[in-house]
N, C-alpha and C. Protein backbone atom coordinates (compact mmCIF):
# COMPACT_ATOMS: atom_id res chain seq x y z
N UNK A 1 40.77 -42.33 81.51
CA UNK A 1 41.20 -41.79 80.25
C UNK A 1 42.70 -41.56 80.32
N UNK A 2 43.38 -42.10 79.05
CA UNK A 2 44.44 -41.37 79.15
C UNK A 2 45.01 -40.14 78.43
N UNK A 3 46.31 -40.36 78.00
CA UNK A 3 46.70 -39.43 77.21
C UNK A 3 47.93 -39.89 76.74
N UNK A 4 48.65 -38.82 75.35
CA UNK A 4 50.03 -39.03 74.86
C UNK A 4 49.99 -37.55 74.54
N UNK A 5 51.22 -37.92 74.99
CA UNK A 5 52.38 -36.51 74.50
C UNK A 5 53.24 -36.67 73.15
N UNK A 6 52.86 -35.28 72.70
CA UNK A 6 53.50 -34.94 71.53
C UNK A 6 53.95 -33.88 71.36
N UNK A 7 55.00 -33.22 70.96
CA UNK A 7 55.63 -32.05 70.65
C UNK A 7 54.50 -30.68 70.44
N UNK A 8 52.94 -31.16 70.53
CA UNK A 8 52.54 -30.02 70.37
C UNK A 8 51.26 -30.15 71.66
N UNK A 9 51.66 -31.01 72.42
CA UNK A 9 50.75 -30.91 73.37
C UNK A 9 50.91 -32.23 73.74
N UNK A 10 49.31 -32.36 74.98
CA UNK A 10 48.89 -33.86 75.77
C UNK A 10 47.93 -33.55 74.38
N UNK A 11 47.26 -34.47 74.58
CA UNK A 11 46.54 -35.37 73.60
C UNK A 11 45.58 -36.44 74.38
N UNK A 12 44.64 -36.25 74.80
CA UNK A 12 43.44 -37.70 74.81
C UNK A 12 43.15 -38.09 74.06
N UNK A 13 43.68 -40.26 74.83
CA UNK A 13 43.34 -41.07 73.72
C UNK A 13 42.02 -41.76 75.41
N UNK A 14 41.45 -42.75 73.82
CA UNK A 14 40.40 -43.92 74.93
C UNK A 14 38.76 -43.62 74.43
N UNK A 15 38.35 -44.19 75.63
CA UNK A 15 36.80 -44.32 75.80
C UNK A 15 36.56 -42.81 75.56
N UNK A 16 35.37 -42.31 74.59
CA UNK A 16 34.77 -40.82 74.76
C UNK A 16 33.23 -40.62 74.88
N UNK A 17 33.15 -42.01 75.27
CA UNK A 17 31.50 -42.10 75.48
C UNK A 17 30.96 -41.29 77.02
N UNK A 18 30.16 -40.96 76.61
CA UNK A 18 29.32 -39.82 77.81
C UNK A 18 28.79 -40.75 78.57
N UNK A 19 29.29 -40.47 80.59
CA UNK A 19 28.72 -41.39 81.16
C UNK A 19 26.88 -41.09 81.49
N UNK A 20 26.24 -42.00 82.37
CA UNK A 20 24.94 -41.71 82.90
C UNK A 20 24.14 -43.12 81.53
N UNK A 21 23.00 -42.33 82.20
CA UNK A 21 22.14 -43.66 81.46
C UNK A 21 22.16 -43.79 80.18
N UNK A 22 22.42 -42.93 79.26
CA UNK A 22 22.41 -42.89 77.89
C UNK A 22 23.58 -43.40 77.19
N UNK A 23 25.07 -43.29 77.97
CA UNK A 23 26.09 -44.13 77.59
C UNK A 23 26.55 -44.75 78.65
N UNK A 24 26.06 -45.33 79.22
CA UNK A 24 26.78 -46.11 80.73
C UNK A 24 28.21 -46.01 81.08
N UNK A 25 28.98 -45.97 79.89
CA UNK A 25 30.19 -45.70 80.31
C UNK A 25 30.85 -46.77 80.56
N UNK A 26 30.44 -48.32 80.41
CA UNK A 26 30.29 -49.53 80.69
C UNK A 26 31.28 -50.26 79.88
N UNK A 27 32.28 -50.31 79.92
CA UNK A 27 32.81 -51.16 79.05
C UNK A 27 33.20 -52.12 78.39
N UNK A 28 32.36 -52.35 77.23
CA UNK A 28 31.99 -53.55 76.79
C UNK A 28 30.70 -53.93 77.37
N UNK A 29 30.28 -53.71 78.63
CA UNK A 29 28.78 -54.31 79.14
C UNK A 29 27.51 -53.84 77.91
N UNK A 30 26.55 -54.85 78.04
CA UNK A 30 25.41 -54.09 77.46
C UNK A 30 24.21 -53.79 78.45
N UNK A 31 23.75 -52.88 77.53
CA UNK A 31 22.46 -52.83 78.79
C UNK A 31 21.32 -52.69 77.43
N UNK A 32 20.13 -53.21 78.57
CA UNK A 32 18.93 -53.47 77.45
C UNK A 32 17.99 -52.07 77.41
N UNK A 33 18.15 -51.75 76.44
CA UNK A 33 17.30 -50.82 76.79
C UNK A 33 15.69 -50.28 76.78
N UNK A 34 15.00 -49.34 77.83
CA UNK A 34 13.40 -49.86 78.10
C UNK A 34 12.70 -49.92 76.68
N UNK A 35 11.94 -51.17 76.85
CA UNK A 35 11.08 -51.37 76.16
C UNK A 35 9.60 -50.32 75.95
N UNK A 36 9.11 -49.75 74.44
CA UNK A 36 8.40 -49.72 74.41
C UNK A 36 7.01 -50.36 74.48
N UNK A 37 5.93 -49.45 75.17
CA UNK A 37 4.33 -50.62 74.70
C UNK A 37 4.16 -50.29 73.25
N UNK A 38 3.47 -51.45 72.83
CA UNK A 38 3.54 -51.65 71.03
C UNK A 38 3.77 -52.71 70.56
N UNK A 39 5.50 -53.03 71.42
CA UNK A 39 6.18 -54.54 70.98
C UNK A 39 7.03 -54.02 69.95
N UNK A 40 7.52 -52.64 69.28
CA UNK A 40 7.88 -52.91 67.69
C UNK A 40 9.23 -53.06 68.43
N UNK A 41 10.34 -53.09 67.19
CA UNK A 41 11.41 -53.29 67.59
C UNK A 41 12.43 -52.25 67.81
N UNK A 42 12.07 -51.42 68.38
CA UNK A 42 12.92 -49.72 68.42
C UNK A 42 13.87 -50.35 69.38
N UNK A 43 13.57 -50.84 70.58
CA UNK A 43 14.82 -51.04 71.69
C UNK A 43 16.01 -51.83 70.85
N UNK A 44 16.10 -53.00 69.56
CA UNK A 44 16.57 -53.78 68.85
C UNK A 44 17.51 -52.93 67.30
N UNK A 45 16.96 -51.92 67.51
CA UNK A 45 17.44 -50.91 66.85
C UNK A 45 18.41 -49.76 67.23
N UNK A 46 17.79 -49.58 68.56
CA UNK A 46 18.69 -48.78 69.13
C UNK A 46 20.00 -49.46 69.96
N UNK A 47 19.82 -50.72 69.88
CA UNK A 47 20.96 -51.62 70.35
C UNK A 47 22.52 -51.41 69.22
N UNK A 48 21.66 -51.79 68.13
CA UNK A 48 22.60 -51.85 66.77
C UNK A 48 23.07 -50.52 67.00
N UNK A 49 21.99 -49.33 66.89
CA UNK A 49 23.07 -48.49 66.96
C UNK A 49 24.07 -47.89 67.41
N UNK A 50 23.84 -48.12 68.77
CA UNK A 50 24.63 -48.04 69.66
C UNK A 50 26.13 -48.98 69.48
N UNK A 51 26.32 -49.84 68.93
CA UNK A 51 27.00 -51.24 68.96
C UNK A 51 27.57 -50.19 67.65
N UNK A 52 27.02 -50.31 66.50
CA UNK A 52 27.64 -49.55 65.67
C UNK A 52 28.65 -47.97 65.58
N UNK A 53 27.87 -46.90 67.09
CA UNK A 53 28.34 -46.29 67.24
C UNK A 53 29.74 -46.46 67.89
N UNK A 54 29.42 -47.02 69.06
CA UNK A 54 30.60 -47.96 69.70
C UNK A 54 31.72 -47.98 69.17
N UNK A 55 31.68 -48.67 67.69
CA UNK A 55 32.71 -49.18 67.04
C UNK A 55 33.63 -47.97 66.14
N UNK A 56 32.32 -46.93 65.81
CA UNK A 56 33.04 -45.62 64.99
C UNK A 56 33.67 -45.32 66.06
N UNK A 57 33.38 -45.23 67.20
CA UNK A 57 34.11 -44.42 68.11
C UNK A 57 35.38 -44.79 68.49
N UNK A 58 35.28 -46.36 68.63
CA UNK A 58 36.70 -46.79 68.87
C UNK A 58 37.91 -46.57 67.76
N UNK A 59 36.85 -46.98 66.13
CA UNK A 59 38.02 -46.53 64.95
C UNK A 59 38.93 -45.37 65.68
N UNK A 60 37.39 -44.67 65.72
CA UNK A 60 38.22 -42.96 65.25
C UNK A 60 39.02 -42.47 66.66
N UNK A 61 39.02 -43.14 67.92
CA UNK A 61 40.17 -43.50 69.00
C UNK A 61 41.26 -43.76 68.64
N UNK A 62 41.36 -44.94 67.49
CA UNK A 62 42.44 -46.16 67.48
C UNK A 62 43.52 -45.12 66.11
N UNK A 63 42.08 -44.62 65.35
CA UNK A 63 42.90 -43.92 64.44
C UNK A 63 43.68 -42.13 64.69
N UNK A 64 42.83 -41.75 66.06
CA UNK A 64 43.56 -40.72 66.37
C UNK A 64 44.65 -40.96 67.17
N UNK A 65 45.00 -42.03 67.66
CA UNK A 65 45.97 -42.49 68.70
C UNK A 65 47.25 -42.95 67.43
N UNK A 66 47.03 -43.20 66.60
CA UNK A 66 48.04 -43.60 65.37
C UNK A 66 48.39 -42.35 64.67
N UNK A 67 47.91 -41.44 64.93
CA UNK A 67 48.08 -40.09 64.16
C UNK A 67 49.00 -39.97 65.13
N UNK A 68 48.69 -39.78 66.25
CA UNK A 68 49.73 -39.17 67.63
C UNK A 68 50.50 -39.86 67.85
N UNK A 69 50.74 -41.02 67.42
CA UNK A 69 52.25 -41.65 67.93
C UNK A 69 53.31 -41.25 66.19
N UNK A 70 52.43 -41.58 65.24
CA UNK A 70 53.10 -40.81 64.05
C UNK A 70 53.84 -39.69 64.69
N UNK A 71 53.24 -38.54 64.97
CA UNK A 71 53.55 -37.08 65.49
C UNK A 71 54.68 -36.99 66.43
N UNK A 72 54.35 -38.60 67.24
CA UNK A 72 55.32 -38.61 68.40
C UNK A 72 56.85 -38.71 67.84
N UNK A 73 56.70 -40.36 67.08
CA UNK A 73 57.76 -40.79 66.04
C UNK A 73 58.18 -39.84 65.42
N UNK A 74 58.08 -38.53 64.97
CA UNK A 74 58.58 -37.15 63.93
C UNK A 74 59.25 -36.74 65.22
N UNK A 75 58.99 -36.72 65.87
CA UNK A 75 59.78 -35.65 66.81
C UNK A 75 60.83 -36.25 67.40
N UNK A 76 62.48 -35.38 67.48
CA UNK A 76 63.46 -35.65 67.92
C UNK A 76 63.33 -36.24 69.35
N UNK A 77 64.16 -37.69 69.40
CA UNK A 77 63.83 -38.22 70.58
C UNK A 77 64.73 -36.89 72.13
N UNK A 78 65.38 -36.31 71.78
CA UNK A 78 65.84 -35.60 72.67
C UNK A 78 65.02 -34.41 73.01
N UNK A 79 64.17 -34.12 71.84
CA UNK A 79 63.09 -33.11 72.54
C UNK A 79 62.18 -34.18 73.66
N UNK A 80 61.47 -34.77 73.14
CA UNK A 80 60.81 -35.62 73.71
C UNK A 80 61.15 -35.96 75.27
N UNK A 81 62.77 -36.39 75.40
CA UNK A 81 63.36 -36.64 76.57
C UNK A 81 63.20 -35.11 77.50
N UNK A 82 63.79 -34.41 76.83
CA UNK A 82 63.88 -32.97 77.48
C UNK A 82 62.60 -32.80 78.40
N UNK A 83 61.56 -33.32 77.23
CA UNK A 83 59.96 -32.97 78.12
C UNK A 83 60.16 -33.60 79.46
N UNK A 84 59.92 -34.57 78.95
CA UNK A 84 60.09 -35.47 80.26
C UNK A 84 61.37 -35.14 81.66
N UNK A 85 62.19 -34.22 81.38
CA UNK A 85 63.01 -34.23 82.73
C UNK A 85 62.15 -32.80 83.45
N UNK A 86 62.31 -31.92 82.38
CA UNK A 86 60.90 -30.86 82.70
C UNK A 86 59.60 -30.94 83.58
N UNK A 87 59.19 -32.48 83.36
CA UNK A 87 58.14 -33.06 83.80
C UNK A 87 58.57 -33.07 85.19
N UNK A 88 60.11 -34.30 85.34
CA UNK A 88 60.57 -34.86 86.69
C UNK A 88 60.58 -33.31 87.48
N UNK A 89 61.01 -32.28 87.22
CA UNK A 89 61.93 -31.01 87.33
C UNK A 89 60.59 -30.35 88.13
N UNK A 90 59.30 -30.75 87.41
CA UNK A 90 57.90 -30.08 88.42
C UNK A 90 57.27 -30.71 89.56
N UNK A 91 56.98 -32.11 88.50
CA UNK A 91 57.08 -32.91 90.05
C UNK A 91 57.54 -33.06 91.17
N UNK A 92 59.37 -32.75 91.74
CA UNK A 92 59.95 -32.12 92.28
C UNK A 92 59.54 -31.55 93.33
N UNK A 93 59.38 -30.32 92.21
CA UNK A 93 58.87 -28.96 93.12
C UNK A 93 57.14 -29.23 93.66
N UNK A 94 56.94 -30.12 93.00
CA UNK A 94 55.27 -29.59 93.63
C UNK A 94 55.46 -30.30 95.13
N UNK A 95 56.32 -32.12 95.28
CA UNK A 95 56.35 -32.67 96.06
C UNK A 95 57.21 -31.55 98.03
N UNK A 96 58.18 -30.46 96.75
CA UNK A 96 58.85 -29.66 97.99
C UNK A 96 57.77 -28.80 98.34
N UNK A 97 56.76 -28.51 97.36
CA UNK A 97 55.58 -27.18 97.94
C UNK A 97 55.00 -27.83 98.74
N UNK A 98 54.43 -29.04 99.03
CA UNK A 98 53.34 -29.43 100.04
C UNK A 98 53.87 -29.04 101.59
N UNK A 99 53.00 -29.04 102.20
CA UNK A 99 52.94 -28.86 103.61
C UNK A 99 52.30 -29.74 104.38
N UNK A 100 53.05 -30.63 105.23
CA UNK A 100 54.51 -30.64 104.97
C UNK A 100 55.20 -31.10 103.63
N UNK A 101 56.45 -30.43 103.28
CA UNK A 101 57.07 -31.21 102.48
C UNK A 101 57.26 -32.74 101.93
N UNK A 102 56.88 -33.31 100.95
CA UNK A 102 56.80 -34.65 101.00
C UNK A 102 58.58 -35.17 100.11
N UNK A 103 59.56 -35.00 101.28
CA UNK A 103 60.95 -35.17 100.99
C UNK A 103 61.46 -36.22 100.12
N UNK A 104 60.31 -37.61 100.07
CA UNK A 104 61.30 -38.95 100.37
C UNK A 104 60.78 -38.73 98.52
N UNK A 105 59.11 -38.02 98.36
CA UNK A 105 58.97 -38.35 96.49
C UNK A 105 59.48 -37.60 95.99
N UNK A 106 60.19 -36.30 96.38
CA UNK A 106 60.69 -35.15 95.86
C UNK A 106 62.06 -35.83 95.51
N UNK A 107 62.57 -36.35 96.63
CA UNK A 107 64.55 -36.86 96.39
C UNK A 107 63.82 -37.86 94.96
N UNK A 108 63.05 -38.76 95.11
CA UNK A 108 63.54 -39.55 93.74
C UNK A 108 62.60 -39.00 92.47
N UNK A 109 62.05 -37.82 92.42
CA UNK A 109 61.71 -37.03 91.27
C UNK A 109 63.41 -36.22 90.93
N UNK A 110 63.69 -35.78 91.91
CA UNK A 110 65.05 -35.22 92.01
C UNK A 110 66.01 -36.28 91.36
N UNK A 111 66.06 -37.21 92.04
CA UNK A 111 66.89 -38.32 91.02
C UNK A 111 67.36 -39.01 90.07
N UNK A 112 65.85 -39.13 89.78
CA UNK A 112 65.74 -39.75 88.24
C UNK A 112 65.45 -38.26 87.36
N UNK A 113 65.26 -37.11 87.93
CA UNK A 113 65.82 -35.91 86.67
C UNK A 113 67.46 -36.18 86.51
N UNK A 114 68.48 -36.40 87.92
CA UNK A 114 69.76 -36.17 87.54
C UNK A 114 70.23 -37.22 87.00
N UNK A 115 69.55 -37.96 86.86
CA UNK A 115 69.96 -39.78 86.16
C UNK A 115 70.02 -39.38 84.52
N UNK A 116 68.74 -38.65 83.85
CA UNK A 116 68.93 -38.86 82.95
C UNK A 116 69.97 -37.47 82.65
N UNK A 117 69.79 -36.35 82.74
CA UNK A 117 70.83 -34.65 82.69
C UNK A 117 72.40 -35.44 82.70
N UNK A 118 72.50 -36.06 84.17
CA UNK A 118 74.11 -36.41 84.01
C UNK A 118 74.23 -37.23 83.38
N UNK A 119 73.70 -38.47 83.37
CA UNK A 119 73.72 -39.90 82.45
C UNK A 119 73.83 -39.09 80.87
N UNK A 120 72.69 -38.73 80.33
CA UNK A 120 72.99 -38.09 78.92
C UNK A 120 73.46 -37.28 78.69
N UNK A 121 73.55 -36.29 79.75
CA UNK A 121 74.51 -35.01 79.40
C UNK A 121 74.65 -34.38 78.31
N UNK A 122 75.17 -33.78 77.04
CA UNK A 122 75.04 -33.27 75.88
C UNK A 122 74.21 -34.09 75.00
N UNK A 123 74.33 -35.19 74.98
CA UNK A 123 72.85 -36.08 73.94
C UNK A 123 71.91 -35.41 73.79
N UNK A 124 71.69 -34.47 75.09
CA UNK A 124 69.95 -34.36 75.08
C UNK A 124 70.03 -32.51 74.21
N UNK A 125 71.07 -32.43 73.46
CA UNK A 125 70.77 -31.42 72.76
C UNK A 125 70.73 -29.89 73.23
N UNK A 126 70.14 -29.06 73.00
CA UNK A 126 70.37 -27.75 73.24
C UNK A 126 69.69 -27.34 74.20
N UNK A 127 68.59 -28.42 74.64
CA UNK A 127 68.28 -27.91 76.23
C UNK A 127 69.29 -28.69 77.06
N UNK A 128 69.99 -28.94 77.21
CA UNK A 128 70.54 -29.81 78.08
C UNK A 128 71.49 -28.67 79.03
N UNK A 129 71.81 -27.37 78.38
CA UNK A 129 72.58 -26.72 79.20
C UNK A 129 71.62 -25.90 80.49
N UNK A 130 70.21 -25.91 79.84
CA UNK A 130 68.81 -25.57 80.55
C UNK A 130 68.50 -26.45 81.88
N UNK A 131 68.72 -27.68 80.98
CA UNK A 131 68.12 -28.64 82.05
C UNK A 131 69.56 -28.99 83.29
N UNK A 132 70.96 -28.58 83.05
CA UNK A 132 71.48 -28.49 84.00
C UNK A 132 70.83 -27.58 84.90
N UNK A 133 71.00 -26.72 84.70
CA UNK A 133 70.59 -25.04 85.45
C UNK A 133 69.31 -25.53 86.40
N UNK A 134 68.48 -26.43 85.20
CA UNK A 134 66.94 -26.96 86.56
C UNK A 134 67.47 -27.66 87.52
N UNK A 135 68.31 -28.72 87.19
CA UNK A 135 68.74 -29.77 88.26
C UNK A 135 69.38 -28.82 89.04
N UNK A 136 70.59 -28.29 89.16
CA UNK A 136 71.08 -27.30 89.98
C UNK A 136 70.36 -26.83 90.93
N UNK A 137 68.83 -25.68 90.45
CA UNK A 137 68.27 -25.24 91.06
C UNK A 137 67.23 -26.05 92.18
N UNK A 138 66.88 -27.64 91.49
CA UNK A 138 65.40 -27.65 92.53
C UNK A 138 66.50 -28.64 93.38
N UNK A 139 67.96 -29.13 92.96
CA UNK A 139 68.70 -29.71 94.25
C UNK A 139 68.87 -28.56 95.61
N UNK A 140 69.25 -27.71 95.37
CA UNK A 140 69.12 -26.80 95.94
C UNK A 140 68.35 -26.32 96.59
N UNK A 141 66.89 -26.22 95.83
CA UNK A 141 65.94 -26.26 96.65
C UNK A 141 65.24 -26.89 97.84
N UNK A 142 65.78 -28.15 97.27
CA UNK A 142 65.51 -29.77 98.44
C UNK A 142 66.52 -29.20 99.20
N UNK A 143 67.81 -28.70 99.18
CA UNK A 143 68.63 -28.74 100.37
C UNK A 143 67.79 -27.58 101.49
N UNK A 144 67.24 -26.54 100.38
CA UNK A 144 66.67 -25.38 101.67
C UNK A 144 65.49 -25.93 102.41
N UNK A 145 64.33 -27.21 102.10
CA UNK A 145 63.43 -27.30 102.34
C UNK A 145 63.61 -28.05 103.12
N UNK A 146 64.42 -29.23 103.10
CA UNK A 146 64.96 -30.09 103.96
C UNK A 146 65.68 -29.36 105.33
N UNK A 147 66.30 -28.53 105.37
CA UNK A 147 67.19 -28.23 106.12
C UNK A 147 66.28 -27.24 107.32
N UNK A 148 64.94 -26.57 106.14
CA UNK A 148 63.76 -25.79 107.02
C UNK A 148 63.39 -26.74 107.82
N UNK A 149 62.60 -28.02 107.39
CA UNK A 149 61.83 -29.25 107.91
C UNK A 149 62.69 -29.63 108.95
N UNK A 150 63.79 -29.44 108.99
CA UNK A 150 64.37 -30.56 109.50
C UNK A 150 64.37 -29.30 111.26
N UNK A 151 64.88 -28.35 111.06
CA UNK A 151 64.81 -26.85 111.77
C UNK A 151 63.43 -26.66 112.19
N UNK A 152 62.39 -27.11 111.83
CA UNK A 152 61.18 -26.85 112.17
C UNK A 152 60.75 -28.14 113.35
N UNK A 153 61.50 -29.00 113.32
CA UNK A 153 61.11 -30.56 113.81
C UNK A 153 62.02 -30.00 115.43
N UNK A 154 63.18 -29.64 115.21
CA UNK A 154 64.08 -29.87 115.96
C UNK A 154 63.13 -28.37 116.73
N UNK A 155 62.84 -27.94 116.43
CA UNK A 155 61.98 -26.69 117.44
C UNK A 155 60.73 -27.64 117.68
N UNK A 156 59.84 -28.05 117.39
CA UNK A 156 59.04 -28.78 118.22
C UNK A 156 58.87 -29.60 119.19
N UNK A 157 60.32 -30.29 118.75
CA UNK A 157 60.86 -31.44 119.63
C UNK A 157 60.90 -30.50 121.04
N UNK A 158 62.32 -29.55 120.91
CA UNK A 158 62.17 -28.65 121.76
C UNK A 158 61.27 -28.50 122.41
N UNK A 159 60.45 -27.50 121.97
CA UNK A 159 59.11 -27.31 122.83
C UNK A 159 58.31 -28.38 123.72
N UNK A 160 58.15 -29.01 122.88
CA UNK A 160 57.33 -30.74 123.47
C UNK A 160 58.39 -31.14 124.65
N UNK A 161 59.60 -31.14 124.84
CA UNK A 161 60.11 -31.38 125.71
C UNK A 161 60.41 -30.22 126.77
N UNK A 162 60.48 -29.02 126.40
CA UNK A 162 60.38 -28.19 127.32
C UNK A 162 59.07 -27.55 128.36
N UNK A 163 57.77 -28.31 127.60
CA UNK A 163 56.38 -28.22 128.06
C UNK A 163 55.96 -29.72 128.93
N UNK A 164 56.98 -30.69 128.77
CA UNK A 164 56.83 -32.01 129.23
C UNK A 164 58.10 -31.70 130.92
N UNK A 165 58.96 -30.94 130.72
CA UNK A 165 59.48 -30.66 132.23
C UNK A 165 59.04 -29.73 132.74
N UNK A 166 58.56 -28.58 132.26
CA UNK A 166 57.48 -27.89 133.14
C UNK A 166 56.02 -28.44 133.79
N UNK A 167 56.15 -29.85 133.12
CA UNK A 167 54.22 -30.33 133.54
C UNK A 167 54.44 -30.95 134.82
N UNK A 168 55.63 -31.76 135.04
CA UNK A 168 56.27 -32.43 135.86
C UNK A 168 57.39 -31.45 137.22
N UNK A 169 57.82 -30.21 137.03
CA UNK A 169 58.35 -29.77 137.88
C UNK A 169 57.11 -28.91 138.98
């Protein structure tokens, strides 16, 4: 499933069919479904409807996904952008919270936030003096986390080598 963003939220677009045996979840596949004893034609019926449902469902997908890019299209492309460095600006940080630090996706979440902040610089409107202040802060942050990691390595090393001439003396 996915989604779109719009000034008033995420938004799911796509498939909304319920998985398991009753909607397989299958896309596009058919499946036959069990036959009654009798012979009448209920399984031939419940095909159509299904096929028919199918199709409302995709309308009303195709037509809520056109509402939301409408919604999208209304909204100032610099809000829009703003979201998105906001976005880079968490990603960031979530990549500096792990343990260990995962440095190398954090620098280019870090990057491509300062690509677009310095690259557009005032374009991006009245958050832009905001979204300096973020870049500022989570560079900063990479410098403290990096500089921990890096302080945390250089003590192990240590150790590992100071437990490797005691094994041997």
């Amino acid at each position: 499933m996915s989604s779109l963003w719009t000034p008033s939220g995420e938004h799911p677009v796509g498939d909304r069919r319920p998985s398991g045996p009753a909607g397989s979840g299958d896309q596009g596949g058919s499946s036959t479904p069990p036959r009654r004893s009798g012979g009448d034609d209920q399984p031939v019926r419940e095909a159509r409807t299904g096929a028919a449902s199918s199709r409302t469902e995709r309308a009303a997908s195709e037509a809520e996904l056109e509402a939301l890019r409408k919604q999208l299209a209304a909204a100032p492309a610099e809000t829009v952008i703003a979201n998105h460095c906001y976005g880079l600006f968490e990603l960031a940080a979530v990549y500096l919270a792990e343990r260990p630090a995962k440095l190398a996706d954090a620098r280019l979440a870090i990057d491509a936030f300062g690509y677009l902040v310095d690259g557009l610089g005032d374009r991006l409107g009245e958050p832009s003096a905001a979204l300096r202040d973020a870049l500022t802060q989570i560079r900063l942050a990479f410098v403290q986390v990096e500089g921990a990691t890096r302080a945390a390595n250089q003590q192990a090393d240590g150790q590992r080598a100071s437990g490797a001439s005691s094994a041997s003396a």
